[in-house]
PDB file of N, CA and C in Angstrom:
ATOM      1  N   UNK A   1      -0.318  -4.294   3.779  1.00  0.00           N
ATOM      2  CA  UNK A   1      -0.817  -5.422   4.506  1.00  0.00           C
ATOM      3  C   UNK A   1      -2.339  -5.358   4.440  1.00  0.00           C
ATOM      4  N   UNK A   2      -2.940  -6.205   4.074  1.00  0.00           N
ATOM      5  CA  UNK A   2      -4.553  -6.480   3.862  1.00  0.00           C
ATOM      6  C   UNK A   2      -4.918  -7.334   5.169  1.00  0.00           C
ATOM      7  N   UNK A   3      -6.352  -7.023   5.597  1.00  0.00           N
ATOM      8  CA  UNK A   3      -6.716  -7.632   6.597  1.00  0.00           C
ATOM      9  C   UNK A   3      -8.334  -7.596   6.991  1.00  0.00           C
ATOM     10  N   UNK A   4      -8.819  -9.065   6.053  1.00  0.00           N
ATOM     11  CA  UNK A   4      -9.952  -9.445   5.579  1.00  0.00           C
ATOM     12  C   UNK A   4     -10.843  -9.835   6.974  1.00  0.00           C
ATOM     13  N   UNK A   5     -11.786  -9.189   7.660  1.00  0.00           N
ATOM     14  CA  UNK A   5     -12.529  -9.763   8.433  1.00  0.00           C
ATOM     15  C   UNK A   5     -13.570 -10.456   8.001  1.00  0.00           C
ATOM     16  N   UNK A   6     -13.787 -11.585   8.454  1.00  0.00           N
ATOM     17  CA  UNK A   6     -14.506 -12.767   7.739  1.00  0.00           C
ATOM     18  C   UNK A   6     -15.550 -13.233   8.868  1.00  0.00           C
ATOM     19  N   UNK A   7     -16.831 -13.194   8.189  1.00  0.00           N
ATOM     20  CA  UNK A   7     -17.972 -13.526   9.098  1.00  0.00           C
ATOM     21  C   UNK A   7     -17.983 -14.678   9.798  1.00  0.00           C
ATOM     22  N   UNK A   8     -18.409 -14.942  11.203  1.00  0.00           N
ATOM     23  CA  UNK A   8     -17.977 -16.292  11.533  1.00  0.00           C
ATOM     24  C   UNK A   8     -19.001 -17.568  11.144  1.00  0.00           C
ATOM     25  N   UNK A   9     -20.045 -16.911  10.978  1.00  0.00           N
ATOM     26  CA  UNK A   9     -20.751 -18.524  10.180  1.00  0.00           C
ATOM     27  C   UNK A   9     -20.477 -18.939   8.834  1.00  0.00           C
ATOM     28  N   UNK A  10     -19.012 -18.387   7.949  1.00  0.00           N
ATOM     29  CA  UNK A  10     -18.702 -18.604   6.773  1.00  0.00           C
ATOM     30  C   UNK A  10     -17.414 -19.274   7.186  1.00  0.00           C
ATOM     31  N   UNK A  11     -17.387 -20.352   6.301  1.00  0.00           N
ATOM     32  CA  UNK A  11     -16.229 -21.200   6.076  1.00  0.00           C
ATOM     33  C   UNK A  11     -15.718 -21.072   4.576  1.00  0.00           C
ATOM     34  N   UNK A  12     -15.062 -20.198   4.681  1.00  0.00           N
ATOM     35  CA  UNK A  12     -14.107 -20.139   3.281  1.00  0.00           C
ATOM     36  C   UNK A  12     -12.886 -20.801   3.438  1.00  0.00           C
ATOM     37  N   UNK A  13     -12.670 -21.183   1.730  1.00  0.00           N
ATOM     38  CA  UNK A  13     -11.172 -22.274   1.805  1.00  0.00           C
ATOM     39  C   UNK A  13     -10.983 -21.418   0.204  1.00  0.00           C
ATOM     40  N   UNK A  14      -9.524 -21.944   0.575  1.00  0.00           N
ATOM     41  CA  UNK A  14      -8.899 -21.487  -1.117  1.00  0.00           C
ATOM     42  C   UNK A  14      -8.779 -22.600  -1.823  1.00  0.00           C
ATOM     43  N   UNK A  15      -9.537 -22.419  -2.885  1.00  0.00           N
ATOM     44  CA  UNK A  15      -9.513 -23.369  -3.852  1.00  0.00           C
ATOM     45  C   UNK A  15      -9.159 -22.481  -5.240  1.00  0.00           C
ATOM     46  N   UNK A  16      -7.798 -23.023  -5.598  1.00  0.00           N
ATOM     47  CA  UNK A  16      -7.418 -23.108  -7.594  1.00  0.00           C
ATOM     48  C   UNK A  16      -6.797 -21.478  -6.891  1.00  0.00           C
ATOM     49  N   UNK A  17      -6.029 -21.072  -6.221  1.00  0.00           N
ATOM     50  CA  UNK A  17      -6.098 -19.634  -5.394  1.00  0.00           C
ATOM     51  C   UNK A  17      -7.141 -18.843  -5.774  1.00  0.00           C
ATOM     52  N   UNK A  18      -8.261 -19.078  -5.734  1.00  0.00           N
ATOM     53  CA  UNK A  18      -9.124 -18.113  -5.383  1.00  0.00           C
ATOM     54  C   UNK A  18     -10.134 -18.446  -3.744  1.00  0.00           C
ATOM     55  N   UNK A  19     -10.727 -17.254  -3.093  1.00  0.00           N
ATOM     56  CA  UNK A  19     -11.733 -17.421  -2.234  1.00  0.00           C
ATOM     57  C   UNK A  19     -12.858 -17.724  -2.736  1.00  0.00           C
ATOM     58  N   UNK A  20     -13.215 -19.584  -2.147  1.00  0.00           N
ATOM     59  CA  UNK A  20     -14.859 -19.337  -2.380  1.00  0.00           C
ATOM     60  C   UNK A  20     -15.568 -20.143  -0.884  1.00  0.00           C
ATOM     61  N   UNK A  21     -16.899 -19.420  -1.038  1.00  0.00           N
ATOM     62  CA  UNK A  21     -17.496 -20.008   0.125  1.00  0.00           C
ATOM     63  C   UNK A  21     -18.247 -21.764   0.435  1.00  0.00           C
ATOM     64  N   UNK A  22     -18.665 -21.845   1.130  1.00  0.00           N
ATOM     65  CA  UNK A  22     -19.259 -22.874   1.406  1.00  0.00           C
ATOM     66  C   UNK A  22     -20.030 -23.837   0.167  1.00  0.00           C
ATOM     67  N   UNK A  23     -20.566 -22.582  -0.856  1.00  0.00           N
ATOM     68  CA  UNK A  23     -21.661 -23.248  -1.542  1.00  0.00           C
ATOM     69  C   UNK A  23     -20.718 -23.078  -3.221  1.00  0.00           C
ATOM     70  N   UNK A  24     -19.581 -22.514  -3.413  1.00  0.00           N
ATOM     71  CA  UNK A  24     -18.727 -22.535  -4.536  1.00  0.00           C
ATOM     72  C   UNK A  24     -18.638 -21.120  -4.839  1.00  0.00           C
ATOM     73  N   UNK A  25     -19.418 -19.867  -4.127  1.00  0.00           N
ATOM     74  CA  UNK A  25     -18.946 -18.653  -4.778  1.00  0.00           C
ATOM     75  C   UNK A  25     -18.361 -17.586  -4.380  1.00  0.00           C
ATOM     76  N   UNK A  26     -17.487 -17.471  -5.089  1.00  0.00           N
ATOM     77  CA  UNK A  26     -16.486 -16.185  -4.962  1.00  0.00           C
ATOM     78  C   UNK A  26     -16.963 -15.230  -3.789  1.00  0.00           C
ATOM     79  N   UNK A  27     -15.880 -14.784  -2.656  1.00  0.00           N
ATOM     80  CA  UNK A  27     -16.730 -13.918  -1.996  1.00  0.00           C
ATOM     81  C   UNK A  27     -15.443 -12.823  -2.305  1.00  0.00           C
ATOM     82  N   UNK A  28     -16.026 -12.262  -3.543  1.00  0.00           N
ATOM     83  CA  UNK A  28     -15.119 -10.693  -3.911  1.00  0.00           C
ATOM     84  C   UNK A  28     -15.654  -9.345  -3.435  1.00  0.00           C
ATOM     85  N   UNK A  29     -16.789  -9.956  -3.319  1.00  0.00           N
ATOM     86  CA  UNK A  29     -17.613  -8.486  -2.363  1.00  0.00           C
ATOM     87  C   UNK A  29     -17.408  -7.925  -1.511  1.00  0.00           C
ATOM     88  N   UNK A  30     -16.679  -9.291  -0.133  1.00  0.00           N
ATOM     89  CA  UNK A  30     -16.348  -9.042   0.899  1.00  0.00           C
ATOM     90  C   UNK A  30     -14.409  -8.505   1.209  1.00  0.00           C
ATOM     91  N   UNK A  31     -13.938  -8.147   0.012  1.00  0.00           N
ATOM     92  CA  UNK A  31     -12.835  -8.452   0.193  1.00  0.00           C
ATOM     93  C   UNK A  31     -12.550  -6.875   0.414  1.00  0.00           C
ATOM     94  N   UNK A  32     -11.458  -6.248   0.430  1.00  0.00           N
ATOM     95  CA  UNK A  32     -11.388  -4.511   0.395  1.00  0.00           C
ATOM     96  C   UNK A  32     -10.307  -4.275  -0.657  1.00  0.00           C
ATOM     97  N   UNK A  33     -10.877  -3.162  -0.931  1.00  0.00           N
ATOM     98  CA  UNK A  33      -9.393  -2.860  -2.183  1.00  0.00           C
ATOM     99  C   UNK A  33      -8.443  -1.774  -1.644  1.00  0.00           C
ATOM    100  N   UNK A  34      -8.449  -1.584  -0.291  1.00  0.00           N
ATOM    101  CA  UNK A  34      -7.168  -0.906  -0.178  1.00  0.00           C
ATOM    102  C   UNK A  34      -6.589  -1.148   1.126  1.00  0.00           C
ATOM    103  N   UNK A  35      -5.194  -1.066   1.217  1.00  0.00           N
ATOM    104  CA  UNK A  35      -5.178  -1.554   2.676  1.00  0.00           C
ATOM    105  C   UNK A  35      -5.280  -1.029   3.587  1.00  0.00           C
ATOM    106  N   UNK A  36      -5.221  -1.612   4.607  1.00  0.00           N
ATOM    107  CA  UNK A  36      -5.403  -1.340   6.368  1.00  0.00           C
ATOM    108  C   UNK A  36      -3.952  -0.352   6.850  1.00  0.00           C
ATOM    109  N   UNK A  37      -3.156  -1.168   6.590  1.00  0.00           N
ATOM    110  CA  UNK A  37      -1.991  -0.737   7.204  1.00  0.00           C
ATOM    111  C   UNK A  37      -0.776  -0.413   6.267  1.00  0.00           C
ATOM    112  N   UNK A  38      -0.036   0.588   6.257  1.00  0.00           N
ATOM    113  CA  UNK A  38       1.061   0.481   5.366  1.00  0.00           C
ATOM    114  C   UNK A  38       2.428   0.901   6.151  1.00  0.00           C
ATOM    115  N   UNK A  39       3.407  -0.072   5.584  1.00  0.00           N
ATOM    116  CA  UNK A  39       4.247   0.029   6.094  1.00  0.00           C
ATOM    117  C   UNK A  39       5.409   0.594   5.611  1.00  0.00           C
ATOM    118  N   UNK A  40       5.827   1.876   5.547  1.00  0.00           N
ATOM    119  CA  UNK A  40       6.936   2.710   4.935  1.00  0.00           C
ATOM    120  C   UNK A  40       7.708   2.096   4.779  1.00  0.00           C
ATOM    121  N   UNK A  41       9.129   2.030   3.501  1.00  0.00           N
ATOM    122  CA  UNK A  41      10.348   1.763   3.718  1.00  0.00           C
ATOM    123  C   UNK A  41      10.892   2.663   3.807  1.00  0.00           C
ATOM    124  N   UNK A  42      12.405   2.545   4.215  1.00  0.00           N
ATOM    125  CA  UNK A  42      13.549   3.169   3.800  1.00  0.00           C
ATOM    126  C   UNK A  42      13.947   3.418   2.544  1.00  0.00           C
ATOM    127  N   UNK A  43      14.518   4.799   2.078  1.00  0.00           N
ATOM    128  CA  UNK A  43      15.119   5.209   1.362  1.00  0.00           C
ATOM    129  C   UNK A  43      16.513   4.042   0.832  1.00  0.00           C
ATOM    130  N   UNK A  44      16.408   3.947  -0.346  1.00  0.00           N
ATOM    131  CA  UNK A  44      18.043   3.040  -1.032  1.00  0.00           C
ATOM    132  C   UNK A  44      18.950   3.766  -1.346  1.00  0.00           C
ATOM    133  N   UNK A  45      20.159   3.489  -1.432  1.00  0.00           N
ATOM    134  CA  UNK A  45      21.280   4.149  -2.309  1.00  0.00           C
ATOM    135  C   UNK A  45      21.372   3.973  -3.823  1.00  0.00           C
ATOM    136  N   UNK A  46      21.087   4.735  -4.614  1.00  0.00           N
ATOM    137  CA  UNK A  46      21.236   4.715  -5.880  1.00  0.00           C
ATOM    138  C   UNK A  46      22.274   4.565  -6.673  1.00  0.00           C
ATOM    139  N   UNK A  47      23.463   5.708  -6.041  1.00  0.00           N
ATOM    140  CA  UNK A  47      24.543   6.093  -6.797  1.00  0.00           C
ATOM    141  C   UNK A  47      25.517   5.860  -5.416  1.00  0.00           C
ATOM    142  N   UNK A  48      26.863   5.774  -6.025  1.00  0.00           N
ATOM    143  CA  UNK A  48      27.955   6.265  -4.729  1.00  0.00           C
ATOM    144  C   UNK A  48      29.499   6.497  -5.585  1.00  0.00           C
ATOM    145  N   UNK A  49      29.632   7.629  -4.649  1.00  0.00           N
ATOM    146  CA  UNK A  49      31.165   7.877  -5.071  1.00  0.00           C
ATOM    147  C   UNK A  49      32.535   8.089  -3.898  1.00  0.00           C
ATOM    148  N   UNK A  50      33.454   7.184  -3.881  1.00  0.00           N
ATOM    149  CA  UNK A  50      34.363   7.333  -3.306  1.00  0.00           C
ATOM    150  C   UNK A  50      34.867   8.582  -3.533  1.00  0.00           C
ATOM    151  N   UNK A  51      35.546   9.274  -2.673  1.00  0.00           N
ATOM    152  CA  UNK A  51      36.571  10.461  -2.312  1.00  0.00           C
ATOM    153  C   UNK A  51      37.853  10.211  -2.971  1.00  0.00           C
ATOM    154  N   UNK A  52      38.869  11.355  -2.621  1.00  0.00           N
ATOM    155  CA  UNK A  52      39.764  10.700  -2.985  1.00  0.00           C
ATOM    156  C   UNK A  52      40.565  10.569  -1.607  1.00  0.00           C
ATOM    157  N   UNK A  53      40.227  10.974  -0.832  1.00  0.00           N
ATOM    158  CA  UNK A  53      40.933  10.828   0.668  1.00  0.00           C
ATOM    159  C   UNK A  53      41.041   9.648   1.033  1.00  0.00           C
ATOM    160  N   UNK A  54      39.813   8.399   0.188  1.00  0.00           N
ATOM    161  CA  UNK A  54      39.649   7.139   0.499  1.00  0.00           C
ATOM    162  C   UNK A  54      38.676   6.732   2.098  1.00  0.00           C
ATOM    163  N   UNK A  55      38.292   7.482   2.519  1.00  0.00           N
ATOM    164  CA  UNK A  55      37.507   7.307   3.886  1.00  0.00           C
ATOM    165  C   UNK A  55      36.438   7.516   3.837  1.00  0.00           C
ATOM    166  N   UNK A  56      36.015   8.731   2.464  1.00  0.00           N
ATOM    167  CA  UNK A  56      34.526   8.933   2.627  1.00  0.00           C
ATOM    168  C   UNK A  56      33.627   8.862   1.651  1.00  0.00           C
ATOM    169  N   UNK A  57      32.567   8.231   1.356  1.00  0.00           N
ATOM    170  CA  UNK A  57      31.920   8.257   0.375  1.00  0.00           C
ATOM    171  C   UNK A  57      30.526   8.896   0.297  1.00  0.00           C
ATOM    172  N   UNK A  58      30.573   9.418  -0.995  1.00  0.00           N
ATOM    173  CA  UNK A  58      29.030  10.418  -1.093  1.00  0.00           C
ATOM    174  C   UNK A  58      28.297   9.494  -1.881  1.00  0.00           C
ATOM    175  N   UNK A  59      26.853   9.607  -1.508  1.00  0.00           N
ATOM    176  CA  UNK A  59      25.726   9.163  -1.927  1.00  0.00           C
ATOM    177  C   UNK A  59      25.051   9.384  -2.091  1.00  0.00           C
ATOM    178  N   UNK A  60      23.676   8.694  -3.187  1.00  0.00           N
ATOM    179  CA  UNK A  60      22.478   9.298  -4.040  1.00  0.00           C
ATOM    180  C   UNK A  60      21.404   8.504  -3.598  1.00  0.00           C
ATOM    181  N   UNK A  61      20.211   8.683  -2.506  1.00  0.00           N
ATOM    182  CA  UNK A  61      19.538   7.604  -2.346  1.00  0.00           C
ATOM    183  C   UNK A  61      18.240   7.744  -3.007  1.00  0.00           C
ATOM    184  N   UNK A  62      16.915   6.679  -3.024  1.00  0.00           N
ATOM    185  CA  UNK A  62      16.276   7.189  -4.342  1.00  0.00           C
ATOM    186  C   UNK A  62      15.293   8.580  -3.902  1.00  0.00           C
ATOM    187  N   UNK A  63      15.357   9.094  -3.071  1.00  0.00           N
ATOM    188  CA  UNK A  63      14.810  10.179  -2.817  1.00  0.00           C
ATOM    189  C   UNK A  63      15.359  11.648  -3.305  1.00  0.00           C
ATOM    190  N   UNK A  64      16.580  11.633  -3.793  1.00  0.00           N
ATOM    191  CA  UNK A  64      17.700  12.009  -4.469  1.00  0.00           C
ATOM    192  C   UNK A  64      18.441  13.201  -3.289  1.00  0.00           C
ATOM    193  N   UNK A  65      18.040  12.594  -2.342  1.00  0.00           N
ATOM    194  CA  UNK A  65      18.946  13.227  -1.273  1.00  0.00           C
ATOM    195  C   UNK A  65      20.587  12.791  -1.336  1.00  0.00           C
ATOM    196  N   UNK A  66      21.359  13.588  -0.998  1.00  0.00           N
ATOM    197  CA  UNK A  66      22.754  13.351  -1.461  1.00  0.00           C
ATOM    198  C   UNK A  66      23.253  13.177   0.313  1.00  0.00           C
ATOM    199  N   UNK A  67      24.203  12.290   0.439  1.00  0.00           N
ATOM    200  CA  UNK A  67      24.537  12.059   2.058  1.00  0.00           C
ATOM    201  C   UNK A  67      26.334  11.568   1.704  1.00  0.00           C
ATOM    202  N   UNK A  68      26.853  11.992   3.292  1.00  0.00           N
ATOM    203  CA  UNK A  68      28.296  11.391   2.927  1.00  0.00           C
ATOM    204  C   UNK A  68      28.408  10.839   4.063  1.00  0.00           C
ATOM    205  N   UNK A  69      29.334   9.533   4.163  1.00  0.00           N
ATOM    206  CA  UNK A  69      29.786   8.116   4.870  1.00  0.00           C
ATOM    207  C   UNK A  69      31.179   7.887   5.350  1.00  0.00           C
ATOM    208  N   UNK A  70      31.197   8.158   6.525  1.00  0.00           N
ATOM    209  CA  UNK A  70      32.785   7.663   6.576  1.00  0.00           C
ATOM    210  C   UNK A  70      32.493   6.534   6.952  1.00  0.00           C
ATOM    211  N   UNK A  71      33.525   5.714   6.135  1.00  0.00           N
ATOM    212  CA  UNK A  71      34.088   4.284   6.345  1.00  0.00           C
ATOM    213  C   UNK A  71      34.268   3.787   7.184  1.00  0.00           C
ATOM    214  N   UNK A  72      35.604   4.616   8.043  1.00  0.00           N
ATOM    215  CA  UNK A  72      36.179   3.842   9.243  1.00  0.00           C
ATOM    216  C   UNK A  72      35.039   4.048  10.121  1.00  0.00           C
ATOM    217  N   UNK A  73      34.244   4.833  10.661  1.00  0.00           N
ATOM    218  CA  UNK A  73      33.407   4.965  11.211  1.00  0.00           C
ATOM    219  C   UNK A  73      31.942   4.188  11.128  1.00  0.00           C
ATOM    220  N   UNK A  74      31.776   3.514   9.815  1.00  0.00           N
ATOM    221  CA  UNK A  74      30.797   3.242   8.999  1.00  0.00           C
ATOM    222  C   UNK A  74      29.165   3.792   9.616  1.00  0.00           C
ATOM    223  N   UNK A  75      29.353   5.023   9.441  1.00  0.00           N
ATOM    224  CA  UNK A  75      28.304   5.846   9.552  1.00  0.00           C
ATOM    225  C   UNK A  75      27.940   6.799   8.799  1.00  0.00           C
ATOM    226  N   UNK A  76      26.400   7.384   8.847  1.00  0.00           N
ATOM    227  CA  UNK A  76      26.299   8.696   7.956  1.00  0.00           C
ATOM    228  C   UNK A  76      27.189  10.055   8.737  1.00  0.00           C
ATOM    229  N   UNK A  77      27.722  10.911   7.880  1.00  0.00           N
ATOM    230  CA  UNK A  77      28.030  11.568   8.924  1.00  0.00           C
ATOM    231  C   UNK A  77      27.622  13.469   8.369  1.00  0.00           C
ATOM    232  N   UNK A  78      27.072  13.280   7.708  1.00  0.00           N
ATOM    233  CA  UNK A  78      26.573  14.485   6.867  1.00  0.00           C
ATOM    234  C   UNK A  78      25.305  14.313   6.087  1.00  0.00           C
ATOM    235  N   UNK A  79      24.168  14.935   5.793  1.00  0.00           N
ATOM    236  CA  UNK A  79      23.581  14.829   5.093  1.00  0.00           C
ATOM    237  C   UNK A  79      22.924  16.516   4.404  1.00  0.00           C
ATOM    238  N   UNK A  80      22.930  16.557   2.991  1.00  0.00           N
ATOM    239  CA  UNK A  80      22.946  17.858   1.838  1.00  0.00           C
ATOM    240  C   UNK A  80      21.999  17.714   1.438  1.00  0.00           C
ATOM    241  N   UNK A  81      21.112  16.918   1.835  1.00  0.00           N
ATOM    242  CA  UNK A  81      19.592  16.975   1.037  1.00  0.00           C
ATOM    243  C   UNK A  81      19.772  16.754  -0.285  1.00  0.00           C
ATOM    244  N   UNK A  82      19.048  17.716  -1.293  1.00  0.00           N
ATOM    245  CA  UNK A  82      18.565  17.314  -2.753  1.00  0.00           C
ATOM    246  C   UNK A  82      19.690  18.621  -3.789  1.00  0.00           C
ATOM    247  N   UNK A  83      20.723  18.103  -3.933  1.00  0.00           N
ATOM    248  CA  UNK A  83      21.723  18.966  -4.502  1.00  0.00           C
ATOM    249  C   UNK A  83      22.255  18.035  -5.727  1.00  0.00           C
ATOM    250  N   UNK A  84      22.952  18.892  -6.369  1.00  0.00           N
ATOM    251  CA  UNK A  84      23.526  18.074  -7.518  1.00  0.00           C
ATOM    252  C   UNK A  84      24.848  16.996  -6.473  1.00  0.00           C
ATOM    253  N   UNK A  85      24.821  15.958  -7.274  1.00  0.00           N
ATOM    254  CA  UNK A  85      25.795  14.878  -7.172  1.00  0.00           C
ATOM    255  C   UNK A  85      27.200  15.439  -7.167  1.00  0.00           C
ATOM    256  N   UNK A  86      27.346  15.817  -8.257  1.00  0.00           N
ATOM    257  CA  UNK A  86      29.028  16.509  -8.678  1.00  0.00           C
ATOM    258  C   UNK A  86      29.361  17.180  -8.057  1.00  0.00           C
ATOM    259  N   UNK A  87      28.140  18.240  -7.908  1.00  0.00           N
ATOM    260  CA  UNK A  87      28.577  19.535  -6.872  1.00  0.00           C
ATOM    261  C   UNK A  87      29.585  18.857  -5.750  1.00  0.00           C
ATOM    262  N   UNK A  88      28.559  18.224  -4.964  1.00  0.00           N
ATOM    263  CA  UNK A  88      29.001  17.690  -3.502  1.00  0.00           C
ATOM    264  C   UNK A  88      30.132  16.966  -3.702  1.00  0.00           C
ATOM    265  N   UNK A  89      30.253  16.131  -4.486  1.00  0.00           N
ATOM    266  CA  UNK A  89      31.771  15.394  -4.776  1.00  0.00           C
ATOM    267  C   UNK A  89      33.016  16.415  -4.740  1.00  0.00           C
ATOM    268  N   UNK A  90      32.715  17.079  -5.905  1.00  0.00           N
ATOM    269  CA  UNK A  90      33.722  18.583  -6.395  1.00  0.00           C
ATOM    270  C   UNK A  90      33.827  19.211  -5.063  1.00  0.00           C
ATOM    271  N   UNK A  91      32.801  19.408  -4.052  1.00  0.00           N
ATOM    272  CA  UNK A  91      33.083  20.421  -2.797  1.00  0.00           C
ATOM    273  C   UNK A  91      34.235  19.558  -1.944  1.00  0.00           C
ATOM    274  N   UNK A  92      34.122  18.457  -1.681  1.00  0.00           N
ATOM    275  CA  UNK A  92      34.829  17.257  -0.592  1.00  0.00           C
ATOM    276  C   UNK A  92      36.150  16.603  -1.273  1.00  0.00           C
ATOM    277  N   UNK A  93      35.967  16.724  -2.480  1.00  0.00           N
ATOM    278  CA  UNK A  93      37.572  15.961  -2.948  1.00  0.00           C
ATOM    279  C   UNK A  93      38.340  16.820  -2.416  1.00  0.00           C
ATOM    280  N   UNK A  94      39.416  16.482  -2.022  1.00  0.00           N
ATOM    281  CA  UNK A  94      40.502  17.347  -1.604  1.00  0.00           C
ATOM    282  C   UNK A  94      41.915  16.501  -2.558  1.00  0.00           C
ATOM    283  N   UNK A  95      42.962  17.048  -2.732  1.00  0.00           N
ATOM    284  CA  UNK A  95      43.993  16.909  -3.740  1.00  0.00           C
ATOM    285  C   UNK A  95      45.156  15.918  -2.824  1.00  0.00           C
ATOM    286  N   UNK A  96      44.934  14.758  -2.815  1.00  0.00           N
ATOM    287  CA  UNK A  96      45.069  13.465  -1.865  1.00  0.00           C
ATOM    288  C   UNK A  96      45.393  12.575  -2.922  1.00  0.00           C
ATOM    289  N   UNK A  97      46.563  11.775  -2.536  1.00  0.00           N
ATOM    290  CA  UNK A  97      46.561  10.544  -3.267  1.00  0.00           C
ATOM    291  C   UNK A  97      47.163   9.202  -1.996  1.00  0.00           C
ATOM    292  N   UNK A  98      45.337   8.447  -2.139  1.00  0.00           N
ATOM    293  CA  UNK A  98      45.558   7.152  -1.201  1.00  0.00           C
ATOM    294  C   UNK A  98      45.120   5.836  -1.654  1.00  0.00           C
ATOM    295  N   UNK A  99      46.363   4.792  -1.906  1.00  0.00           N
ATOM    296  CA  UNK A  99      46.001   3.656  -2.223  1.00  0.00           C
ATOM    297  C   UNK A  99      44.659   3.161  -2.161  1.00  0.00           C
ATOM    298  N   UNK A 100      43.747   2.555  -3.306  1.00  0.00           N
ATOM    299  CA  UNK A 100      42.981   2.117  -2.865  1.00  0.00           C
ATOM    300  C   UNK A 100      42.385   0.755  -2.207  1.00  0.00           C
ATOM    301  N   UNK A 101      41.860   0.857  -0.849  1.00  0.00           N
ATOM    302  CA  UNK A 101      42.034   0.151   0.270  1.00  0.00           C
ATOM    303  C   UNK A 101      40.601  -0.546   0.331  1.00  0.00           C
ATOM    304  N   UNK A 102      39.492  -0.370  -0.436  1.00  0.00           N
ATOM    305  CA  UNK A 102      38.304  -0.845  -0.678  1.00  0.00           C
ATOM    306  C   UNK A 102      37.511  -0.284  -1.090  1.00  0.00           C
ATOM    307  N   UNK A 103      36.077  -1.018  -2.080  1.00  0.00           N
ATOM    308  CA  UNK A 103      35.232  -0.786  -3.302  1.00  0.00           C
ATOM    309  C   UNK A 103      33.846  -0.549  -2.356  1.00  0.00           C
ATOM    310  N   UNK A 104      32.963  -0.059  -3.159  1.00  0.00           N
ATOM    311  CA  UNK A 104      31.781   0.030  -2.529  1.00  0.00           C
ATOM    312  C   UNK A 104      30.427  -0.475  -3.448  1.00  0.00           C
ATOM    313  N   UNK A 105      29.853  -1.551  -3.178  1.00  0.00           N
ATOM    314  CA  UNK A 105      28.825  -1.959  -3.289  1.00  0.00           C
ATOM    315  C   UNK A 105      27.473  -1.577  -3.016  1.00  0.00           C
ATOM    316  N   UNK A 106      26.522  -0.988  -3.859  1.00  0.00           N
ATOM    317  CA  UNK A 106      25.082  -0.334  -3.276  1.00  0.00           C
ATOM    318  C   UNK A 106      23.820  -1.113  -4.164  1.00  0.00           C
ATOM    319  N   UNK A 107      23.880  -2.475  -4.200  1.00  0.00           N
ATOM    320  CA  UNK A 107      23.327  -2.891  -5.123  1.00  0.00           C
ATOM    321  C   UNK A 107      22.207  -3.379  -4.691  1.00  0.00           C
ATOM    322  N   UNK A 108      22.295  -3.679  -3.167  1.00  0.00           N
ATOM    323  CA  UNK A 108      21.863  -4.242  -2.271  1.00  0.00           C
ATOM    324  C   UNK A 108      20.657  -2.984  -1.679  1.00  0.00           C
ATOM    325  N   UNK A 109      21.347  -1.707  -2.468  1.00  0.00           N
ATOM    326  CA  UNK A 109      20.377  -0.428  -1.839  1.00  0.00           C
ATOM    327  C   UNK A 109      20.650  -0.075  -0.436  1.00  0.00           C
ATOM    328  N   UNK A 110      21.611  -0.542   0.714  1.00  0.00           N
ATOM    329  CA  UNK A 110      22.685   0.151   1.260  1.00  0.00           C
ATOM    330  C   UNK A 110      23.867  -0.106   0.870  1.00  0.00           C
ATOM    331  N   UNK A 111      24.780   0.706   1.741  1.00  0.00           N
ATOM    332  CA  UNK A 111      26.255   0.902   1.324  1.00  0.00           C
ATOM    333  C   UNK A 111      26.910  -0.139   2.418  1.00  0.00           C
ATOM    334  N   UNK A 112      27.602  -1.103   1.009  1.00  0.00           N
ATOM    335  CA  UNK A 112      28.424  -1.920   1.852  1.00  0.00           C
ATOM    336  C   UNK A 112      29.540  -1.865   1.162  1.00  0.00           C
ATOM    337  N   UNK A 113      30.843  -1.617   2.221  1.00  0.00           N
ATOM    338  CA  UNK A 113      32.215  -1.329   2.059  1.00  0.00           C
ATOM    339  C   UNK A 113      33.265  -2.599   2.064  1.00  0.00           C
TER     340      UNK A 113
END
C-alpha cells in the first residue's frame, strides 16, 4: 500500500495516468519508491492428497509446510512443518477401503471439499 503525502498548495490531477501538477509537470520527485505499509498474506495450498480412510487430507502449502485436514470436521488438525510429501502420506494411509464420497479442489489456494 503506497501513501503519497501531497503538499497542500499543489493541485495535482491525473492526466493520460500519469501525475502532473498545476503547470504540466510530472511530480516523480515527490512520489516514494517503497511502501508504507505491507500487508502479509496467507500461505496457499499447493498440492493435496486424499487418504485412503477418505476423511483426511494432507497438504503442501507454498511455504512447503505439509498439514493434514479432516473433512468432517473441516479443519486443520495437524501440522509437520517442512517434510517430504510422501513421507507423511505413507505415515497416515492406513489399509482401508472407502467409497469415494468427495474430491478436493486447491486451485483456489485453500482446500475446498
Amino acid at each position: 500500500m503506497f501513501r503519497w503525502p501531497l503538499p497542500s498548495n499543489t493541485s495535482l490531477s491525473i492526466g493520460d495516468g500519469q501525475l502532473e501538477d498545476e503547470f504540466g509537470h510530472l511530480g516523480i520527485d515527490s512520489l516514494r519508491r517503497s511502501p508504507d505499509v505491507i500487508t502479509p498474506g496467507a500461505t496457499s495450498i499447493k498440492h493435496a492428497g486424499i487418504l485412503n480412510d477418505k476423511r483426511h487430507v494432507i497438504t503442501k502449502d507454498s511455504d512447503d509446510c505439509i498439514g493434514l485436514y479432516d473433512v468432517l470436521a473441516g479443519r486443520k488438525v495437524a501440522d509437520f512443518g517442512k517434510r517430504p510429501f510422501e513421507d507423511v502420506i505413507s505415515e497416515h494411509n492406513r489399509k482401508v477401503f472407502v467409497p469415494s464420497w468427495f474430491s478436493v479442489d486447491y486451485k483456489s489456494g485453500v482446500c475446498v471439499c
